[in-house]
Structure formats: structure tokens, C-alpha cells
N, C-alpha and C. Protein backbone atom coordinates (compact mmCIF):
# COMPACT_ATOMS: atom_id res chain seq x y z
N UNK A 1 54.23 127.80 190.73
CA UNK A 1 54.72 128.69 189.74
C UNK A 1 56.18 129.01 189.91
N UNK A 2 56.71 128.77 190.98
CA UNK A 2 57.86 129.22 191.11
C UNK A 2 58.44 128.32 190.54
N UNK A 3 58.72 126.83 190.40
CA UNK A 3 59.11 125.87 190.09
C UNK A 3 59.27 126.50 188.68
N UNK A 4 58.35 126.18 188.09
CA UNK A 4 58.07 126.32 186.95
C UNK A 4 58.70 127.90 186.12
N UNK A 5 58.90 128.85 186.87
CA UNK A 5 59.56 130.44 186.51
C UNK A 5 61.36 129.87 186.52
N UNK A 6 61.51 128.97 187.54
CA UNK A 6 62.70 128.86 188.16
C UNK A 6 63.42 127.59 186.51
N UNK A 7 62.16 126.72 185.68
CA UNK A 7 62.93 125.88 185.09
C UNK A 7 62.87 127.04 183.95
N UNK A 8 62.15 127.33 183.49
CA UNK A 8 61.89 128.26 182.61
C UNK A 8 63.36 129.45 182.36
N UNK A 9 63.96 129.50 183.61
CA UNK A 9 65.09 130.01 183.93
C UNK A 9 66.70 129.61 182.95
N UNK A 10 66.26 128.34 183.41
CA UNK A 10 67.98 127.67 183.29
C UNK A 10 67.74 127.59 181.84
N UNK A 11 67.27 127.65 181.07
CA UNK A 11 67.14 127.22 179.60
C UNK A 11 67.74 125.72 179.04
N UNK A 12 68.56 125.68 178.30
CA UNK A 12 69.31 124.30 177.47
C UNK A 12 69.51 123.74 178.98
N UNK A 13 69.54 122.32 179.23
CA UNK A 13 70.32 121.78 180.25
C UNK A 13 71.47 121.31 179.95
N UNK A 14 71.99 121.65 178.47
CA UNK A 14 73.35 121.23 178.50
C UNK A 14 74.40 122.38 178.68
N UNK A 15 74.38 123.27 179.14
CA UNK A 15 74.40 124.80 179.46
C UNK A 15 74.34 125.12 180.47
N UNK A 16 73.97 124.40 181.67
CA UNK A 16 73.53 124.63 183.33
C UNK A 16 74.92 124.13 183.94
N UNK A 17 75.70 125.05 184.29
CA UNK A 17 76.77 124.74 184.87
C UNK A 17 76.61 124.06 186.08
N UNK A 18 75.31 123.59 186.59
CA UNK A 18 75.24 122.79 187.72
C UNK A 18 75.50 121.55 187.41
N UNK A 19 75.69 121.28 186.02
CA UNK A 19 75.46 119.77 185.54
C UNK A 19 77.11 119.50 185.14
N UNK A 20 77.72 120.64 184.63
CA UNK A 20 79.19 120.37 183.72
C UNK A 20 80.06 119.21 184.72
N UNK A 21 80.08 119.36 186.16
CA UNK A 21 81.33 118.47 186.10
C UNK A 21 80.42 116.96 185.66
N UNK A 22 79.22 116.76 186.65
CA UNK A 22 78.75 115.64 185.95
C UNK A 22 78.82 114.95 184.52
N UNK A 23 78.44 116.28 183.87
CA UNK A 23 78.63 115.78 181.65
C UNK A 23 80.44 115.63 181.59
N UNK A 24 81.32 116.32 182.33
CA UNK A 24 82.51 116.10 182.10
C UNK A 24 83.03 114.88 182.34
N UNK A 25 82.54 114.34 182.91
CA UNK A 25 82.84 112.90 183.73
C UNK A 25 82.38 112.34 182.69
N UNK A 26 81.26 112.12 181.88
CA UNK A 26 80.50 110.87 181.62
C UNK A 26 81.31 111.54 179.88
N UNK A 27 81.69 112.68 179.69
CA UNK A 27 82.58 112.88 178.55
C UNK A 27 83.80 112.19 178.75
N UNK A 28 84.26 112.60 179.62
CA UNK A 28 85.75 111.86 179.57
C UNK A 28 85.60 110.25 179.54
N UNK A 29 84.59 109.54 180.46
CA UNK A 29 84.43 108.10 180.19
C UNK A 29 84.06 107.62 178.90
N UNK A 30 83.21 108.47 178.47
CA UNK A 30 82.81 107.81 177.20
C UNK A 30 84.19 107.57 175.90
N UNK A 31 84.76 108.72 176.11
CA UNK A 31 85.86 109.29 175.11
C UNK A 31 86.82 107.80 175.22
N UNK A 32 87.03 107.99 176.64
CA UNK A 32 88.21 106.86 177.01
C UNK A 32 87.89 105.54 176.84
N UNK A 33 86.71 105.35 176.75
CA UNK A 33 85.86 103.76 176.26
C UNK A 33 85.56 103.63 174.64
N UNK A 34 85.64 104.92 174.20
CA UNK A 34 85.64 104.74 172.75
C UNK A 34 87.07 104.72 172.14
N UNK A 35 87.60 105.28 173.01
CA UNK A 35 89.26 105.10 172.61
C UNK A 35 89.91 103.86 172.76
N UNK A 36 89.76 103.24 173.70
CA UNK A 36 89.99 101.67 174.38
C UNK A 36 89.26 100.82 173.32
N UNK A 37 87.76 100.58 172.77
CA UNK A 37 87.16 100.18 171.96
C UNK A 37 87.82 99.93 170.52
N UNK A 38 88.46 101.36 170.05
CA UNK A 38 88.78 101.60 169.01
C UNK A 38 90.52 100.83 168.73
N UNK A 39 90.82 101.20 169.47
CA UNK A 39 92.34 100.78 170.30
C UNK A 39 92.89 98.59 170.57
N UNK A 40 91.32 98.59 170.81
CA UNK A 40 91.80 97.16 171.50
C UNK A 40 90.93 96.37 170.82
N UNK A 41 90.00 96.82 169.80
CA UNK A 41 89.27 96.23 168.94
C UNK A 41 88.83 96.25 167.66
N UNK A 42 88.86 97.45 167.31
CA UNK A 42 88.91 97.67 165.92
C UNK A 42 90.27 97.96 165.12
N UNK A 43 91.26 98.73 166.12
CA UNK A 43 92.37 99.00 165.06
C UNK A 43 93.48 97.40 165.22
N UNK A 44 93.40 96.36 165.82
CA UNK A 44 93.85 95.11 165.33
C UNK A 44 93.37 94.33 164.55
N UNK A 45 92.16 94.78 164.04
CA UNK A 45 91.40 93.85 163.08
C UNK A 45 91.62 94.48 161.89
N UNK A 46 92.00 96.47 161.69
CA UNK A 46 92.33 96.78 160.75
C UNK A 46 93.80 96.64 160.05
N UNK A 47 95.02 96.22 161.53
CA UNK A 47 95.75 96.07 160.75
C UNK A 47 95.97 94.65 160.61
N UNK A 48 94.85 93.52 160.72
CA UNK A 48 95.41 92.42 160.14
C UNK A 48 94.70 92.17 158.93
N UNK A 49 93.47 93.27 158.18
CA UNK A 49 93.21 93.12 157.34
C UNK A 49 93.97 94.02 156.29
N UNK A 50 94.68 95.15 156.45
CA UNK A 50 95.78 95.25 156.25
C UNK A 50 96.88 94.51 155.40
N UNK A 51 97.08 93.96 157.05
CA UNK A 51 98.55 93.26 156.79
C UNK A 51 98.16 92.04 155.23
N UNK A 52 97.01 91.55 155.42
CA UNK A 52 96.64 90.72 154.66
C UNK A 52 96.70 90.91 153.17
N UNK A 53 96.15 92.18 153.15
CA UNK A 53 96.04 92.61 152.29
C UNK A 53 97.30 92.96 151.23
N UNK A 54 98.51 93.56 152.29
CA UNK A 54 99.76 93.77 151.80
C UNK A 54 100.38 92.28 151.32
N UNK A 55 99.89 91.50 152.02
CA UNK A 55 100.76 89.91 152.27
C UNK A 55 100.20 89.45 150.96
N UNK A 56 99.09 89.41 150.51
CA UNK A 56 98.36 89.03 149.31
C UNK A 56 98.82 90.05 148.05
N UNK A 57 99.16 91.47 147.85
CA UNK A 57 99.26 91.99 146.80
C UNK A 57 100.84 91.64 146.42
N UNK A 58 101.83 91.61 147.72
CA UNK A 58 103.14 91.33 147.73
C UNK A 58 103.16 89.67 147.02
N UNK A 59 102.64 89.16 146.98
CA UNK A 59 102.29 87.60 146.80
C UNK A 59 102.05 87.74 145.05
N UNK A 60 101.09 88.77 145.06
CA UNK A 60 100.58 88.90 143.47
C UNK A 60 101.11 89.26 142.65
N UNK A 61 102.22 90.23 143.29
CA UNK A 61 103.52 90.86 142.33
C UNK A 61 104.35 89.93 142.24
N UNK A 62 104.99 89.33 142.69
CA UNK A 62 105.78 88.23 143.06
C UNK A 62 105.66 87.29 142.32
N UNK A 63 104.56 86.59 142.04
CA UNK A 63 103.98 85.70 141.25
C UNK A 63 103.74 86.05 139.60
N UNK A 64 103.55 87.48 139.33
CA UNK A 64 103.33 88.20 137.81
C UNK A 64 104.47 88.24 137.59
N UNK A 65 105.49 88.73 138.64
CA UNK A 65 107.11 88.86 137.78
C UNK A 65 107.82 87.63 137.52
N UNK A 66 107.50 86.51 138.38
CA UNK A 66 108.00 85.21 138.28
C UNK A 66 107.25 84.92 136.73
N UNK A 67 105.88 84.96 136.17
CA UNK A 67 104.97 84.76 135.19
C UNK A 67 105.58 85.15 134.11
N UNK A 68 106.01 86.67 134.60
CA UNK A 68 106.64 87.40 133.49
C UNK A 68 107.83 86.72 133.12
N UNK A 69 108.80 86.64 134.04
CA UNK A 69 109.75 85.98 133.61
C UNK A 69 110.10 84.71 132.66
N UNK A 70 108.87 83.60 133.22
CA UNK A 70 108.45 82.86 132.48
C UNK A 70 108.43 83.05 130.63
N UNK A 71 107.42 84.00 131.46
CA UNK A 71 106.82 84.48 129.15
C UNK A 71 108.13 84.97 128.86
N UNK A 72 108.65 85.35 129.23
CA UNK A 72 109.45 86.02 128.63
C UNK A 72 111.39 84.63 128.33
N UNK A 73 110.85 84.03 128.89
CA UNK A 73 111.76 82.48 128.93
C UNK A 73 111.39 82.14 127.78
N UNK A 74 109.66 81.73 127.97
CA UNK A 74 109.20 80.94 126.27
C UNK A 74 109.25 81.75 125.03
N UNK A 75 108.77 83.40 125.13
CA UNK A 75 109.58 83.94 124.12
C UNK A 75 110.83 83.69 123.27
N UNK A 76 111.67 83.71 124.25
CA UNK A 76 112.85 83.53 124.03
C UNK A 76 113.25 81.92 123.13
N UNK A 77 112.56 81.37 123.59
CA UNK A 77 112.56 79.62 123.00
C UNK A 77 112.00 79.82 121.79
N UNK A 78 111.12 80.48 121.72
CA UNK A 78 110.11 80.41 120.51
C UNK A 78 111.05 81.45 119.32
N UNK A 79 111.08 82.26 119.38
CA UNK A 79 112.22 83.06 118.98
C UNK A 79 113.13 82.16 118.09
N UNK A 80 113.89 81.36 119.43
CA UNK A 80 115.19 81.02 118.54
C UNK A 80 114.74 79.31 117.88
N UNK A 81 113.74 78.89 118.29
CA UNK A 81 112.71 77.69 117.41
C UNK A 81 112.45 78.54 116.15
N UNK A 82 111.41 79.73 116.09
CA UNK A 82 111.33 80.35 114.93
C UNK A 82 112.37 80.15 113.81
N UNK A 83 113.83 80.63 115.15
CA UNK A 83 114.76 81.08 113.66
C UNK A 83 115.61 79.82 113.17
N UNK A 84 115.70 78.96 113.93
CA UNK A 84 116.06 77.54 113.36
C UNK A 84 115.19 76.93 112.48
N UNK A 85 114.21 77.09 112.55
CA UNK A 85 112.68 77.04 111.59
C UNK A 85 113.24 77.58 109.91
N UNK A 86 113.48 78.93 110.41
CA UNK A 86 113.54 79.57 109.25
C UNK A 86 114.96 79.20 108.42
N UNK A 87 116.06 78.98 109.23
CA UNK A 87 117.24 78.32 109.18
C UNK A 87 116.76 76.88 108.20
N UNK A 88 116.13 76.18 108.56
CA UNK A 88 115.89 74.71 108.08
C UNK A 88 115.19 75.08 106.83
N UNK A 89 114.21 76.00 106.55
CA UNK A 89 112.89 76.08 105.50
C UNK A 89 113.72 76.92 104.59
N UNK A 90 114.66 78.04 104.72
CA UNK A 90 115.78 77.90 103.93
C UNK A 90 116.50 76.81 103.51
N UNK A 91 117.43 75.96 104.11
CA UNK A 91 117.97 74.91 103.66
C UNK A 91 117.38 74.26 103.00
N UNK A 92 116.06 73.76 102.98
CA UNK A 92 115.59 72.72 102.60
C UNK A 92 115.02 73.84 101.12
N UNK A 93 114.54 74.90 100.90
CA UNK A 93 114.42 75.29 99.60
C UNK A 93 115.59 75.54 98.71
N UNK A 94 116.52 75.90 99.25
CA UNK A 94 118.23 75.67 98.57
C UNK A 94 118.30 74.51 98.10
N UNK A 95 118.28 73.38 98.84
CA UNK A 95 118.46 72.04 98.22
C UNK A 95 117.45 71.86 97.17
N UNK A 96 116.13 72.10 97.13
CA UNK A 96 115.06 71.99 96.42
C UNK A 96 115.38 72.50 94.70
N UNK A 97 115.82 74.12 95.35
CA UNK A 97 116.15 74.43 94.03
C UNK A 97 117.27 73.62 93.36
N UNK A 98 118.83 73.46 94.59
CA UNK A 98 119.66 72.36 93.76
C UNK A 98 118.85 71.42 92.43
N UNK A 99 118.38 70.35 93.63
CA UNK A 99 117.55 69.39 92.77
C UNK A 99 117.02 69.62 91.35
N UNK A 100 116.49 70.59 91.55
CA UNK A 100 115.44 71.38 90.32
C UNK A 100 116.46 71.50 89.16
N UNK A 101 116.92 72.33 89.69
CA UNK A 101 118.18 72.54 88.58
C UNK A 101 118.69 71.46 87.87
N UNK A 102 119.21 70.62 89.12
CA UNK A 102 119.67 69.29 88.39
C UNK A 102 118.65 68.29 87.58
N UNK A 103 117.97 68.31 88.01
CA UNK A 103 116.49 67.29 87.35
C UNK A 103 116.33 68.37 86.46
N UNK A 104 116.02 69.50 85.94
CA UNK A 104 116.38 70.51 84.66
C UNK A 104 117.11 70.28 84.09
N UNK A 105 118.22 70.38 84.36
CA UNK A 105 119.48 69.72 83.21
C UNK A 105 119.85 68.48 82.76
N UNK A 106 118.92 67.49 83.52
CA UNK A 106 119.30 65.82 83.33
C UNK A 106 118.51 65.82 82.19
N UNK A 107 117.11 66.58 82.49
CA UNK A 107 116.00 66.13 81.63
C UNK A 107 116.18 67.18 80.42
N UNK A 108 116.81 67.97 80.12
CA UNK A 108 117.34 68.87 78.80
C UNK A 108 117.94 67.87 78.17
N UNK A 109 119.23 67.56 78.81
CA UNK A 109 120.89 66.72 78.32
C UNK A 109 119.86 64.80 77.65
N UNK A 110 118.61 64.64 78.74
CA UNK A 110 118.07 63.47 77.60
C UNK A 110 117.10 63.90 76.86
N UNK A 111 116.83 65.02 76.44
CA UNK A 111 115.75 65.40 75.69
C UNK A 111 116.56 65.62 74.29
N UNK A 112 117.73 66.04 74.60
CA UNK A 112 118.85 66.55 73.55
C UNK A 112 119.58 65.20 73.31
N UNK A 113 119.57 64.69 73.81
CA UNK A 113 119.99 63.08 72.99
C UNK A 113 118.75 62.17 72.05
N UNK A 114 117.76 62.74 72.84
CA UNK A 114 116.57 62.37 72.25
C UNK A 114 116.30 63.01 70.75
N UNK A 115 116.59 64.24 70.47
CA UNK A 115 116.34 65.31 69.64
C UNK A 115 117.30 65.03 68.43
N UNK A 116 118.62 64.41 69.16
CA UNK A 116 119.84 64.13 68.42
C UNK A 116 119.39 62.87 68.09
N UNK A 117 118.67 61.88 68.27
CA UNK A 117 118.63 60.35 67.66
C UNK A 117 117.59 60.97 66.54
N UNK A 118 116.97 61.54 67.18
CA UNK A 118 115.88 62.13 65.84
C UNK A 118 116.00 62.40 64.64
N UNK A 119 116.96 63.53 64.83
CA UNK A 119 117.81 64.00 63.51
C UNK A 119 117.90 63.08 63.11
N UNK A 120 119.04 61.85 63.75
CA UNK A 120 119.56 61.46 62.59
C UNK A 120 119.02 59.93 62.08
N UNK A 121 117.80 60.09 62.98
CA UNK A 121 116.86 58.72 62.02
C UNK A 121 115.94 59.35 61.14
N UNK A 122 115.68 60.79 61.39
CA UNK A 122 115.06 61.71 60.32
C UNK A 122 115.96 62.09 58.62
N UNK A 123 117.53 62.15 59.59
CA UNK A 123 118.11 62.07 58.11
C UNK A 123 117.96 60.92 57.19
N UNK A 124 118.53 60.01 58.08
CA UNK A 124 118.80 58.50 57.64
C UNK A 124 117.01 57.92 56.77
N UNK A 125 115.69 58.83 57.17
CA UNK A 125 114.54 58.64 56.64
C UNK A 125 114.80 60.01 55.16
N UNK A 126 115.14 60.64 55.23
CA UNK A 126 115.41 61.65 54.29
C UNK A 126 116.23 61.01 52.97
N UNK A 127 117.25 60.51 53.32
CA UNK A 127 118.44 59.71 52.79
C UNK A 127 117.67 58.70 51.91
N UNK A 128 116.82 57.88 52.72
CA UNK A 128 116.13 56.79 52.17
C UNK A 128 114.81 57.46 51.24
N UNK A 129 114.28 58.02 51.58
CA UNK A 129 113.10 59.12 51.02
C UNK A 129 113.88 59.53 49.25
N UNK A 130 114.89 60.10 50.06
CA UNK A 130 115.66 60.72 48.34
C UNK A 130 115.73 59.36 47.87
N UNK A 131 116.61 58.58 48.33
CA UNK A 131 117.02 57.53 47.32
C UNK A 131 115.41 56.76 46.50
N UNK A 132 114.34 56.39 47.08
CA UNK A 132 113.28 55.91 46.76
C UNK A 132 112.55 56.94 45.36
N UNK A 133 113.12 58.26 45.97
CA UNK A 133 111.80 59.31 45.27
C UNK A 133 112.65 59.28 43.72
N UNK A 134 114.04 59.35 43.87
CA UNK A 134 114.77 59.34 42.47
C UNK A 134 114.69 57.99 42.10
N UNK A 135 114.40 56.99 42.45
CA UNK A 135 114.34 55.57 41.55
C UNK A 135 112.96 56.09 41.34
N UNK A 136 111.96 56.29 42.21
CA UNK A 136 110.64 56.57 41.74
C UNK A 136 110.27 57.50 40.70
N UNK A 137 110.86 58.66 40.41
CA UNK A 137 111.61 59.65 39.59
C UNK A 137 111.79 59.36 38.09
N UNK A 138 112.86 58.27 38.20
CA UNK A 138 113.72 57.65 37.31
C UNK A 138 112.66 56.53 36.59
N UNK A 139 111.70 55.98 37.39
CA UNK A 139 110.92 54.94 36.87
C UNK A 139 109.58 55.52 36.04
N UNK A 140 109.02 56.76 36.38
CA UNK A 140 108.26 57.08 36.22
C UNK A 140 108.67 58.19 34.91
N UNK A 141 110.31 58.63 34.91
CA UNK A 141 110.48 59.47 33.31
C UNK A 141 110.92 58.28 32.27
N UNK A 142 110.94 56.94 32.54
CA UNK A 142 110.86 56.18 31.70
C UNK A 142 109.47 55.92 30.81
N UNK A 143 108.80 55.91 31.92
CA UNK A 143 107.26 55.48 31.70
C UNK A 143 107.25 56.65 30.69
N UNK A 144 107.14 57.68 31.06
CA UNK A 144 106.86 59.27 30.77
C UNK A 144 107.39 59.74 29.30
N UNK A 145 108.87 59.50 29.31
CA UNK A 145 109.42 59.55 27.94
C UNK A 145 108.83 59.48 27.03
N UNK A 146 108.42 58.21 26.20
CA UNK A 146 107.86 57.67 25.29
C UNK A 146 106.80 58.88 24.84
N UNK A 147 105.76 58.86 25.96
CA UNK A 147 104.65 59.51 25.58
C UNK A 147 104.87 60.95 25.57
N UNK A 148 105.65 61.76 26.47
CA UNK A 148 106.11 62.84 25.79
C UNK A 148 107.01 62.94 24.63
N UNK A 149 107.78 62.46 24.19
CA UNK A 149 108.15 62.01 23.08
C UNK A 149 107.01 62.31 22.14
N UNK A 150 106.47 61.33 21.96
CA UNK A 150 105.24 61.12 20.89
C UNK A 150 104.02 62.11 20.91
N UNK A 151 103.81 62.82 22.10
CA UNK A 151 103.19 63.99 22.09
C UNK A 151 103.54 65.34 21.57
N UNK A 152 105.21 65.38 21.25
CA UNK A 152 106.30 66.21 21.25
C UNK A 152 106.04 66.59 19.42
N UNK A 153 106.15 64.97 19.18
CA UNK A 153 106.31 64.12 17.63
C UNK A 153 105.21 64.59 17.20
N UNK A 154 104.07 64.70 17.82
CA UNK A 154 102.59 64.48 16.32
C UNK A 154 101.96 66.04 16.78
């Protein structure tokens, strides 16, 4: 029973100052082995994943602004392609209309020579028309005479 009054005594054993320098020791080793651990094994692996990491995003910027630069090159081409584009598709409807115009006025200036032969084979049919219709006229108040005459008469 005494044993037993005597453990009953010390309560927590992490609390029994008979034990502290012992737990101090195996604290400080542990600390210093997790520090060494941490130190000589994990924090070189963090900074070469890290470093990697920097080495790769530095890489990625590098490469988007070069990209950028790029687009922004072919922009620039396309741009001034556009406006030579638009330069040419002008020119070429200027001339178009030229043309137009001119093929308009060629084809008026022979429509009007055309219009003008007309007339005057229309006169020259007029001319001949009169001259025919007054002999025809003339032949037919011969015929005509007589019998108005004599219709006139009785």
C-alpha cells in the first residue's frame, strides 16, 4: 500500500520534477533533430521547388511579352495590308466609275448618231411619203372630179 499511496502521490508524470532534466534532454534532442531534419531536408527541396517555380513563371512572362509583341507586330502588318487594301479597292472603283462614265458617253454620243440617221431617213421617208400621198392625192381627185361633178350637176 505504500507503493501504491506513494504513486497515487506524484500525480501527471509529466509534472514530477524527478523526471524534468530527463524530458529536457530528450526535448532539446528532439527539437534539434527536427530542426536539422527541417533544415537539411525539407527546406532545400522547398527552395528548389521554389526556385522552379520562379524559373518557370519568369519563363512564362517572358515568353507572353515576346507573344505579345509578336501580335502586336502582325497587327501592325495587318493594319497597314488593310489600308493598302482599302487604298487599292478605292482606286480600282475610281477607275471603274472613270470607265462607266466613259462607256456612258460613248454609248449616248452612238445612240445620238444613231437617233440622228433616224431622223433623217425618217424625213427623207416623210419627203417620199408626201411626195407619193400628193400624186396619190392628185390621182385619185381626178378619178373623183368627174363624179363629184356630176353628183354636184343632177
Amino acid at each position: 500500500m505504500a507503493n501504491s499511496s506513494e504513486k497515487s502521490s506524484i500525480g501527471m508524470p509529466q509534472l514530477d520534477f524527478s523526471n524534468f532534466d530527463n524530458q529536457t534532454f530528450w526535448l532539446f534532442l528532439f527539437l534539434i533533430l527536427v530542426f536539422l531534419v527541417i533544415r537539411l531536408l525539407v527546406m532545400p527541396r522547398m527552395e528548389e521547388t521554389l526556385t522552379n517555380r520562379r524559373k518557370i513563371i519568369e519563363e512564362d512572362i517572358q515568353e507572353a511579352e515576346e507573344l505579345k509583341e509578336k501580335a502586336l507586330e502582325v497587327e501592325k502588318t495587318l493594319n497597314f495590308e488593310l489600308e493598302n487594301a482599302r487604298v487599292k479597292a478605292n482606286d480600282i472603283l475610281r477607275n471603274c466609275k472613270d470607265e462607266i462614265k466613259r462607256n456612258t458617253q460613248d454609248a449616248i454620243a452612238d445612240i445620238d448618231i444613231k437617233i440622228a440617221e433616224l431622223i433623217k431617213a425618217s424625213e427623207k421617208n416623210i419627203v417620199s411619203l408626201k411626195a407619193d400621198s400628193k400624186k396619190e392625192v392628185s390621182k385619185l381627185s381626178k378619178k373623183l372630179a368627174p363624179e363629184i361633178v356630176k353628183l354636184l350637176i343632177s
